[in-house]
N, C-alpha and C. Protein backbone atom coordinates (compact mmCIF):
# COMPACT_ATOMS: atom_id res chain seq x y z
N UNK A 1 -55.85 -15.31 74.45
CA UNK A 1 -54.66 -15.42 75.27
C UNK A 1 -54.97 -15.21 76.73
N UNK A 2 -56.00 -14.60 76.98
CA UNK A 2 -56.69 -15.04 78.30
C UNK A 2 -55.81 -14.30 79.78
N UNK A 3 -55.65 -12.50 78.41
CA UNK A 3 -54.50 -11.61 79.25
C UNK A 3 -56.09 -10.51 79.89
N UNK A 4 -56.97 -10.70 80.66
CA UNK A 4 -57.96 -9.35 81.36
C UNK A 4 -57.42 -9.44 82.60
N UNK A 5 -56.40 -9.82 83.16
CA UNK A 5 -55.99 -9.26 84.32
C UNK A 5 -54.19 -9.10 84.30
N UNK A 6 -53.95 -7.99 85.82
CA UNK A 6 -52.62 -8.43 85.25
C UNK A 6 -52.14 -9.05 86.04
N UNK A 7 -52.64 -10.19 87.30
CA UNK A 7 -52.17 -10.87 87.38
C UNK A 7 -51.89 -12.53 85.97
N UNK A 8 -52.53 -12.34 85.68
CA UNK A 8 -52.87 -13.17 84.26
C UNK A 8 -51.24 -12.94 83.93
N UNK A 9 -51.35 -11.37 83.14
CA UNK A 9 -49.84 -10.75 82.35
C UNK A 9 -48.81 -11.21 82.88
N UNK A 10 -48.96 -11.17 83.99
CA UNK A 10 -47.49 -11.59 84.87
C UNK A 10 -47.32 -12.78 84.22
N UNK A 11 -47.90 -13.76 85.06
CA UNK A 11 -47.89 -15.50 84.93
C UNK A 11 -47.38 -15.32 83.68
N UNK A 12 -48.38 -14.79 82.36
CA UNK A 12 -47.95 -15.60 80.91
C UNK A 12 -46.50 -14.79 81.02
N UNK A 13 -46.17 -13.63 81.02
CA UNK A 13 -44.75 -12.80 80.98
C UNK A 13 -43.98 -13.76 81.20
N UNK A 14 -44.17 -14.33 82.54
CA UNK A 14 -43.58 -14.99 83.44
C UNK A 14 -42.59 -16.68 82.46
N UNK A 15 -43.80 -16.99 82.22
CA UNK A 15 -43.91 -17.92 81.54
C UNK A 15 -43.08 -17.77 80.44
N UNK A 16 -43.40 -17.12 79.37
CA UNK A 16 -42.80 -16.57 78.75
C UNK A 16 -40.82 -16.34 78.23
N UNK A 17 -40.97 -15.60 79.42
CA UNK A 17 -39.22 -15.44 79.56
C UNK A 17 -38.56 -17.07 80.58
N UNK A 18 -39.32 -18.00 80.35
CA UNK A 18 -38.93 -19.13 81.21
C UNK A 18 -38.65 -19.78 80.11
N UNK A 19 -39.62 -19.89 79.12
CA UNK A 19 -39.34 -20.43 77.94
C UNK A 19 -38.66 -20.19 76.62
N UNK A 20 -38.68 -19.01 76.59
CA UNK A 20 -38.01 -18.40 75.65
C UNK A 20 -36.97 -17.78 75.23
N UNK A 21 -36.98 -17.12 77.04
CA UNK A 21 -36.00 -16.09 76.95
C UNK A 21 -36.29 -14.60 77.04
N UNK A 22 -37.60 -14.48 76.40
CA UNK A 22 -37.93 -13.03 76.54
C UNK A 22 -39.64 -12.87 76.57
N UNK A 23 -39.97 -11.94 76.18
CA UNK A 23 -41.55 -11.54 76.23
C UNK A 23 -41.94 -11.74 74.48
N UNK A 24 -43.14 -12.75 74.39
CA UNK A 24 -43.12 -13.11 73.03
C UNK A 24 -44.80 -12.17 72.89
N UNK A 25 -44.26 -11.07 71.52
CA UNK A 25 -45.61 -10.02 71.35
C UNK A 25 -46.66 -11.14 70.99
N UNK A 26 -47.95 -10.30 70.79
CA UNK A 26 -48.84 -11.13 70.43
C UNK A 26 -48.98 -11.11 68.77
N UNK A 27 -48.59 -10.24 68.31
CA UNK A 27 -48.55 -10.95 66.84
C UNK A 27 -47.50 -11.62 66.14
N UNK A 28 -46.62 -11.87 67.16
CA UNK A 28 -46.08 -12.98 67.20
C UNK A 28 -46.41 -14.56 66.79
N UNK A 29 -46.83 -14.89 68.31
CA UNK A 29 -47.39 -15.40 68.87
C UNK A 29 -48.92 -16.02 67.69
N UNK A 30 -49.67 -15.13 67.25
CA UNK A 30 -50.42 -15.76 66.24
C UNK A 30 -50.14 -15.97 65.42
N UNK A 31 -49.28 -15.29 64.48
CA UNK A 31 -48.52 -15.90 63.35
C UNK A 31 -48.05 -16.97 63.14
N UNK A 32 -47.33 -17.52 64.47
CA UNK A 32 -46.73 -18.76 64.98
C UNK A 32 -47.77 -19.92 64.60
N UNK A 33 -49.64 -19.49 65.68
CA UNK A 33 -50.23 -20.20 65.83
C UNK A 33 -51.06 -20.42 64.01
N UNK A 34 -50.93 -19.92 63.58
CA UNK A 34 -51.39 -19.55 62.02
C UNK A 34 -50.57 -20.78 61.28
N UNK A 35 -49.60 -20.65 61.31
CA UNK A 35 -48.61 -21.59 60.96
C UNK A 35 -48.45 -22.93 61.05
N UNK A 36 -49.16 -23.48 61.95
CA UNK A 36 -49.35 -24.90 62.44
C UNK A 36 -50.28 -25.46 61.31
N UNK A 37 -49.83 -26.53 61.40
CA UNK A 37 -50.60 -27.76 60.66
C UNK A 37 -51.45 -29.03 61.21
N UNK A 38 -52.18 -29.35 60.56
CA UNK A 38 -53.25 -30.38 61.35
C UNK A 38 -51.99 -31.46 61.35
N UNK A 39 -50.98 -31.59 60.89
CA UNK A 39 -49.51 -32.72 60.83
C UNK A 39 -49.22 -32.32 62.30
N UNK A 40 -48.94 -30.94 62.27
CA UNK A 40 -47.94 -30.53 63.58
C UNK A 40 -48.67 -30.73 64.82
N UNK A 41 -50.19 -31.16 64.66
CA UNK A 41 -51.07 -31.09 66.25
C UNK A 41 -50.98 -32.43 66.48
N UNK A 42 -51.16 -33.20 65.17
CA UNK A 42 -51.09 -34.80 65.75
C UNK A 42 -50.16 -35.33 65.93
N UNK A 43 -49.04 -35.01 65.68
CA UNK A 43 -47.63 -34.93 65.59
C UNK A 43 -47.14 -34.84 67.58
N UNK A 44 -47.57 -33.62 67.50
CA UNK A 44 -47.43 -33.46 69.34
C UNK A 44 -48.38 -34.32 70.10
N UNK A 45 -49.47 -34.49 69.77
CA UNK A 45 -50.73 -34.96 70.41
C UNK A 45 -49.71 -36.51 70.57
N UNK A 46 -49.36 -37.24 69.67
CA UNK A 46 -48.79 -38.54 69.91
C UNK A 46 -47.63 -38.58 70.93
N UNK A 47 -47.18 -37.45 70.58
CA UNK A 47 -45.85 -37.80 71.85
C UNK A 47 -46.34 -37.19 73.13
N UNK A 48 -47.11 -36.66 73.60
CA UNK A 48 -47.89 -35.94 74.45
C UNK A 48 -48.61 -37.28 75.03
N UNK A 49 -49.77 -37.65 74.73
CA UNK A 49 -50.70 -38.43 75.05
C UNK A 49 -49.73 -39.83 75.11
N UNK A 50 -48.70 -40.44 74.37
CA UNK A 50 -48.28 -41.14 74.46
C UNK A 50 -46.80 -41.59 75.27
N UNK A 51 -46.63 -40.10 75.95
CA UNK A 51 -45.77 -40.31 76.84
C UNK A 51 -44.37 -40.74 76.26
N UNK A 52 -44.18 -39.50 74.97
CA UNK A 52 -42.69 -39.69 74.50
C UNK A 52 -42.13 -38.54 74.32
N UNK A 53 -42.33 -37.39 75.70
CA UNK A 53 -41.91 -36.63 75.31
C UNK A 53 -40.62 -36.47 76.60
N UNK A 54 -39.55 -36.07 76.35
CA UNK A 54 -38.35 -36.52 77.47
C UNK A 54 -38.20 -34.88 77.87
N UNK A 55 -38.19 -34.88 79.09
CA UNK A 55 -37.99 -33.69 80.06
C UNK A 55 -36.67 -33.94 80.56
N UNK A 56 -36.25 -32.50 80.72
CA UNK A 56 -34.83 -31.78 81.63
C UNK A 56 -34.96 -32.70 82.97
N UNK A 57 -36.14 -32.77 83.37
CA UNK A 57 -36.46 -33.66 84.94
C UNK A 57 -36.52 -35.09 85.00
N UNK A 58 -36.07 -35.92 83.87
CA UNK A 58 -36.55 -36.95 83.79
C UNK A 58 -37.66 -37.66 84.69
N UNK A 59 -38.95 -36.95 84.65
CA UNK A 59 -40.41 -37.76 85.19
C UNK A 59 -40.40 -39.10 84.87
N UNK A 60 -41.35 -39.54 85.26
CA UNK A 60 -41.76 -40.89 85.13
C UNK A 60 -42.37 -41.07 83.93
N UNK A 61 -43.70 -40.20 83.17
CA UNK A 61 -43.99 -40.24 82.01
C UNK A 61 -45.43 -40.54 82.31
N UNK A 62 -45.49 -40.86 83.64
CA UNK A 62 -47.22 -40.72 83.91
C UNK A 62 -47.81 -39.65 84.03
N UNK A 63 -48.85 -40.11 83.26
CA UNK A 63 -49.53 -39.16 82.96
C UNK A 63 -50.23 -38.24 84.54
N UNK A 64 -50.70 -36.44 84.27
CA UNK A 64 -50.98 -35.74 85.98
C UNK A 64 -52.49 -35.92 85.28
N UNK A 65 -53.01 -36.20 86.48
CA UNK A 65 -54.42 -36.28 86.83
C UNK A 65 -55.13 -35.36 87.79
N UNK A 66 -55.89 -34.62 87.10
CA UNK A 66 -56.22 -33.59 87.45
C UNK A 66 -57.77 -33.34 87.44
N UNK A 67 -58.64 -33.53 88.69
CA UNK A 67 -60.03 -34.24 88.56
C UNK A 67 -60.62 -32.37 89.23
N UNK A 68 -61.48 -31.88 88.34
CA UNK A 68 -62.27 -30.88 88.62
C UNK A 68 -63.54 -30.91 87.98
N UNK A 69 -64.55 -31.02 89.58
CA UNK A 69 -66.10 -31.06 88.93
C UNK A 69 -66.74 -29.83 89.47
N UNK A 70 -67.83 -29.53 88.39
CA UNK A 70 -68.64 -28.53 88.20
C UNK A 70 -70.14 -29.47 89.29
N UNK A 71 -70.68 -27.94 90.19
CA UNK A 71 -71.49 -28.49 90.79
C UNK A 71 -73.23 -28.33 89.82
N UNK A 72 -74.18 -28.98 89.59
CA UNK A 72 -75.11 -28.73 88.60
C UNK A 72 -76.50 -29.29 89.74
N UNK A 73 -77.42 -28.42 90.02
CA UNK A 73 -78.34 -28.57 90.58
C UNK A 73 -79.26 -29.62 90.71
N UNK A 74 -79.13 -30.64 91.30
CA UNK A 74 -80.21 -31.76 91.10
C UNK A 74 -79.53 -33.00 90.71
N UNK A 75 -78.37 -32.57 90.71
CA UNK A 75 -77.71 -33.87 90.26
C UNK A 75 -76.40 -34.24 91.31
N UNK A 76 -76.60 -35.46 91.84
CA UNK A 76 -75.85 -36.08 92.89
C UNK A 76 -74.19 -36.74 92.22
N UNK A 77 -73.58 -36.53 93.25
CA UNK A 77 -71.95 -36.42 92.62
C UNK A 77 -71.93 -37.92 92.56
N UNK A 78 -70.81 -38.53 91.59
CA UNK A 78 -70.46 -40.18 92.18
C UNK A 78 -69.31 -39.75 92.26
N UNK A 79 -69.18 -40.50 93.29
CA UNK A 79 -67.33 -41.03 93.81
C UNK A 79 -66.90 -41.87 92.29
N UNK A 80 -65.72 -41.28 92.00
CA UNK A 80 -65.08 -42.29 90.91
C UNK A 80 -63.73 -42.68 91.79
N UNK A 81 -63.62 -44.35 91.80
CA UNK A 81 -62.46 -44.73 92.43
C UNK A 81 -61.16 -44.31 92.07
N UNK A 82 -60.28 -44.65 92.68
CA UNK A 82 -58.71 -44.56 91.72
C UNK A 82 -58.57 -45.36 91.03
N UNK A 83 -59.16 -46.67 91.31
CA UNK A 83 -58.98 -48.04 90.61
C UNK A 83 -59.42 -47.70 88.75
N UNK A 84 -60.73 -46.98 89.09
CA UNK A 84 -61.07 -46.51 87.82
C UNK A 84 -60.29 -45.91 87.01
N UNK A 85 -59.96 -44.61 87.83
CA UNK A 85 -58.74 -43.66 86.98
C UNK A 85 -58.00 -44.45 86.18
N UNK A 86 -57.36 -45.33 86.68
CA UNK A 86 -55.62 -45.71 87.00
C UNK A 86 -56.39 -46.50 85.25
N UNK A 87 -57.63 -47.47 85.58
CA UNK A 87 -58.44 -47.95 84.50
C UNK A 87 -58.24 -47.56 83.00
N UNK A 88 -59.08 -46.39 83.32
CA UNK A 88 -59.03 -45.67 81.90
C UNK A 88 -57.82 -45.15 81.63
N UNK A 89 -56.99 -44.68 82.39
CA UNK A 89 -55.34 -43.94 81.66
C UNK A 89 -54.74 -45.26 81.11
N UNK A 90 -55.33 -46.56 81.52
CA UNK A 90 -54.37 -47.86 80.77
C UNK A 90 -55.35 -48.02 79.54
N UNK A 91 -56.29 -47.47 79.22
CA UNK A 91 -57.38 -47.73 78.58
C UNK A 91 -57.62 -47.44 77.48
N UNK A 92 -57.12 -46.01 77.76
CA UNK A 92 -56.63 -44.84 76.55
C UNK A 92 -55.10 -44.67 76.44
N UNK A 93 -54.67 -45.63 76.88
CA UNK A 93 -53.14 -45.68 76.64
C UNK A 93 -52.42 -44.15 77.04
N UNK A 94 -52.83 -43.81 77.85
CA UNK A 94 -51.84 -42.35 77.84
C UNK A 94 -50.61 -42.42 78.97
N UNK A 95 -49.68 -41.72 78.98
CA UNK A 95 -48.37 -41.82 79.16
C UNK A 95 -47.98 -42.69 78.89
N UNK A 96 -46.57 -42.96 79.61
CA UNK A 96 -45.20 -44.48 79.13
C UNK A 96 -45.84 -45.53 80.07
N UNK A 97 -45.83 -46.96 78.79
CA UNK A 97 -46.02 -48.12 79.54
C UNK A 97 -45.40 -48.15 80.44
């Protein structure tokens, strides 16, 4: 749950009572995750990746792109275009046509 700080505690707290309503314990919380089914991951994974899931905000349904590289010694960065991006998210079909 990725609680070693408390700024961490806050955020998830935070989080938490945004979604829920209140502070959800942690054995809660695993029990919950115990409970899931390989049905219930692909189940979300499709409306997730496939951009059918309908928000309070009505978004657009495109998918956020979120590009973070690790620097590794000896090895020279490439520029990846947007053209590319834009590429593969039509590629792998993710979000709404």
């Amino acid at each position: 749950m990725n609680l070693e700080s408390r700024l961490v505690e806050l955020e998830d707290l935070g989080r938490q009572v945004q979604t829920h309503g209140r502070k959800v314990g942690a054995m809660e919380m695993c029990s919950k995750i115990e409970e899931l089914t390989v049905e219930d991951l692909k189940r979300v994974a499709r409306m997730v990746f496939g951009g059918l899931v309908q928000n309070p905000g009505k978004g657009t349904g495109a998918p956020t792109v979120v590009v973070q590289e690790g620097l590794e010694e000896g090895v020279r960065r490439k520029q990846i275009p947007w053209e590319e991006v834009q590429d593969r998210i039509a590629r792998w079909k993710l979000g709404r046509p």
